[in-house]
Protein backbone atom coordinates (compact mmCIF):
# COMPACT_ATOMS: atom_id res chain seq x y z
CA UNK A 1 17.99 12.25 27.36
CA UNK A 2 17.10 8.95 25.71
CA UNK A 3 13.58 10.23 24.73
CA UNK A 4 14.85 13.27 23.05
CA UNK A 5 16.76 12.56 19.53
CA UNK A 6 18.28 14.35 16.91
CA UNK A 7 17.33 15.34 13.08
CA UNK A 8 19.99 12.88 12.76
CA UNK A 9 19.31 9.68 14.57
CA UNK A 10 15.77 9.88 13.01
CA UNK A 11 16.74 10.19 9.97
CA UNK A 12 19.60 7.10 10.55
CA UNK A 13 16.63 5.03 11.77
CA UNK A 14 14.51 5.79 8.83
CA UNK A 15 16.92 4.04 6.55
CA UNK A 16 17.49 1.07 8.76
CA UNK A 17 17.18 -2.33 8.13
CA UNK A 18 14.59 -2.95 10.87
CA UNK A 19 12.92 0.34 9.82
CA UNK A 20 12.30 -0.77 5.80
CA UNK A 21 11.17 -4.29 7.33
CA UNK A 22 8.50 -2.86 9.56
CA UNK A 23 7.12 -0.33 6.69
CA UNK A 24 7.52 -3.59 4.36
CA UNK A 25 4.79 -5.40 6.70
CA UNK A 26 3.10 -2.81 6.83
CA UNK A 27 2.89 -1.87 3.19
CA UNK A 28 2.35 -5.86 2.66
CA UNK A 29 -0.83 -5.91 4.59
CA UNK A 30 -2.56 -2.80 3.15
CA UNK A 31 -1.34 -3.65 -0.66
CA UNK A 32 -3.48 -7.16 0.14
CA UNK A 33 -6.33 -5.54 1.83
CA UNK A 34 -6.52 -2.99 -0.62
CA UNK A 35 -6.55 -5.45 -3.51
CA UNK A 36 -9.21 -8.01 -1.99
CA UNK A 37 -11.50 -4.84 -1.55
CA UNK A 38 -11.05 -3.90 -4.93
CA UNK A 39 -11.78 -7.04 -6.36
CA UNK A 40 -14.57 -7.58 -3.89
CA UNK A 41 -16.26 -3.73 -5.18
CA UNK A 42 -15.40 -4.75 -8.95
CA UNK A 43 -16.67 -8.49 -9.20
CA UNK A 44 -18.99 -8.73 -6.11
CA UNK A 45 -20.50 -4.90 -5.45
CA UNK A 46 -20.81 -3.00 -8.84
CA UNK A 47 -22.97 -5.97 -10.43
CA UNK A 48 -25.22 -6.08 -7.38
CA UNK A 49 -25.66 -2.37 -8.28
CA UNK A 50 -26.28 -2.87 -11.94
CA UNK A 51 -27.64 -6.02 -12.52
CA UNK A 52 -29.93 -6.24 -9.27
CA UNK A 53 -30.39 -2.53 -8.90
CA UNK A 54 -28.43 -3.18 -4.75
CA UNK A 55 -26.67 -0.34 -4.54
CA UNK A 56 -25.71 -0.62 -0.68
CA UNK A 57 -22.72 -3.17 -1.34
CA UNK A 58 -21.07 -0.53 -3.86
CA UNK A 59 -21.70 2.53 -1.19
CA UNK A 60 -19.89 0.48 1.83
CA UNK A 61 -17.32 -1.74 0.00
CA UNK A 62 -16.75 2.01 -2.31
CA UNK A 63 -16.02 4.05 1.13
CA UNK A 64 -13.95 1.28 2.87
CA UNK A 65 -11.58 0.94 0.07
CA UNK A 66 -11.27 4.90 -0.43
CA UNK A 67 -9.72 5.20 2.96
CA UNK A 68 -8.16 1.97 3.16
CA UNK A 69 -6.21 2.95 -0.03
CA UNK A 70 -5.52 6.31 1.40
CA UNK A 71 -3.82 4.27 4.15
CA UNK A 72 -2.22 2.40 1.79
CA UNK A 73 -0.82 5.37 0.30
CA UNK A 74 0.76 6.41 3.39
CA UNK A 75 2.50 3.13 4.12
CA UNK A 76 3.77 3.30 0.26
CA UNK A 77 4.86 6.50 0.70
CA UNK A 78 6.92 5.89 4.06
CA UNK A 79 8.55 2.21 2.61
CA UNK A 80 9.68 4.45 -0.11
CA UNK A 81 11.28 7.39 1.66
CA UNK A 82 12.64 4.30 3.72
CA UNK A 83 13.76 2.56 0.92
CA UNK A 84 14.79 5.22 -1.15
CA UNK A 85 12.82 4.54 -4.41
CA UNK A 86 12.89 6.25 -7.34
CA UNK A 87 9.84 8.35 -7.52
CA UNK A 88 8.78 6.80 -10.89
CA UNK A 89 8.63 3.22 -9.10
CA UNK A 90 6.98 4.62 -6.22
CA UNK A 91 4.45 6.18 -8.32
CA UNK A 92 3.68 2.97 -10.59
CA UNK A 93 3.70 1.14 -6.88
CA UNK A 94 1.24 3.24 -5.86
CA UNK A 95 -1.29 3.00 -8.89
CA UNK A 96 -1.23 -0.47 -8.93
CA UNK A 97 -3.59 -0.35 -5.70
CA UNK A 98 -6.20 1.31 -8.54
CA UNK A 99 -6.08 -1.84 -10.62
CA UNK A 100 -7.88 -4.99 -9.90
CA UNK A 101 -5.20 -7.76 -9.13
CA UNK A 102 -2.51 -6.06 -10.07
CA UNK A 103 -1.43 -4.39 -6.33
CA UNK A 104 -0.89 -8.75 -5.91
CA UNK A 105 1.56 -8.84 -8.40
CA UNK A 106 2.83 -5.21 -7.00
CA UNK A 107 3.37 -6.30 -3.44
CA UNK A 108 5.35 -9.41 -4.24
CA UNK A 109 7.41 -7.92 -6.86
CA UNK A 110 8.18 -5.04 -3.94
CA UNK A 111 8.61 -7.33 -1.35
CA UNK A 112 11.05 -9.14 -3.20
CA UNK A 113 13.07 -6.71 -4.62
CA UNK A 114 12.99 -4.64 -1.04
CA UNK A 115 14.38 -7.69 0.65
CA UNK A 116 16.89 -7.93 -1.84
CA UNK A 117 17.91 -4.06 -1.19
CA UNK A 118 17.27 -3.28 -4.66
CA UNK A 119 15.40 0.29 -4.76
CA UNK A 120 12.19 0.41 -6.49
């Protein structure tokens, strides 16, 4: 039936063109959420915690990011299998969503190069 499919037709639609475009959205969205939030907890919500002893900003901006960037993991994770990265450039992909600004300069650089076809 048309429901049911194969090993095989999955596995053909996980390298398709319309496949790496829709994980490349969706990798696109959490890479930028996942950097404002960081630079929101390290510029906005750490000095409230040190400098005016307001420690609630670090707690929810702290927890929101965590699972937003386990999120963002995932959707790394499934452009790359989609993409077929190298696992050193989908590691260093994935680590720049630890550093502040840099998942910016990540995303575009992936976006770019994904477009182009060139694996990561």
């Amino acid at each position: 039936m048309a429901a049911e499919r194969t090993g095989t037709s999955r596995m053909a639609e996980r390298g398709s063109e319309q496949g790496i475009a829709v994980a490349l959205q969706r990798y696109r969205v959490m890479a930028n959420v996942v950097g404002v939030l960081l630079i929101a907890l390290v510029i906005v919500a750490v000095p409230l915690k040190y400098l005016a002893g307001i420690p609630e900003p670090t707690k929810v901006l702290g927890i929101t990011h965590g699972w937003l960037y386990f999120l963002f993991f995932l959707t790394a994770i499934d452009l790359a299998l989609r993409a077929k990265w190298s696992v050193k450039g989908t590691v260093l992909t994935i680590l720049a969503g630890t550093v502040p600004f840099v998942s910016f300069a990540a995303e575009r650089r992936t976006t770019r190069r994904t477009r182009a076809g060139i694996p990561i």
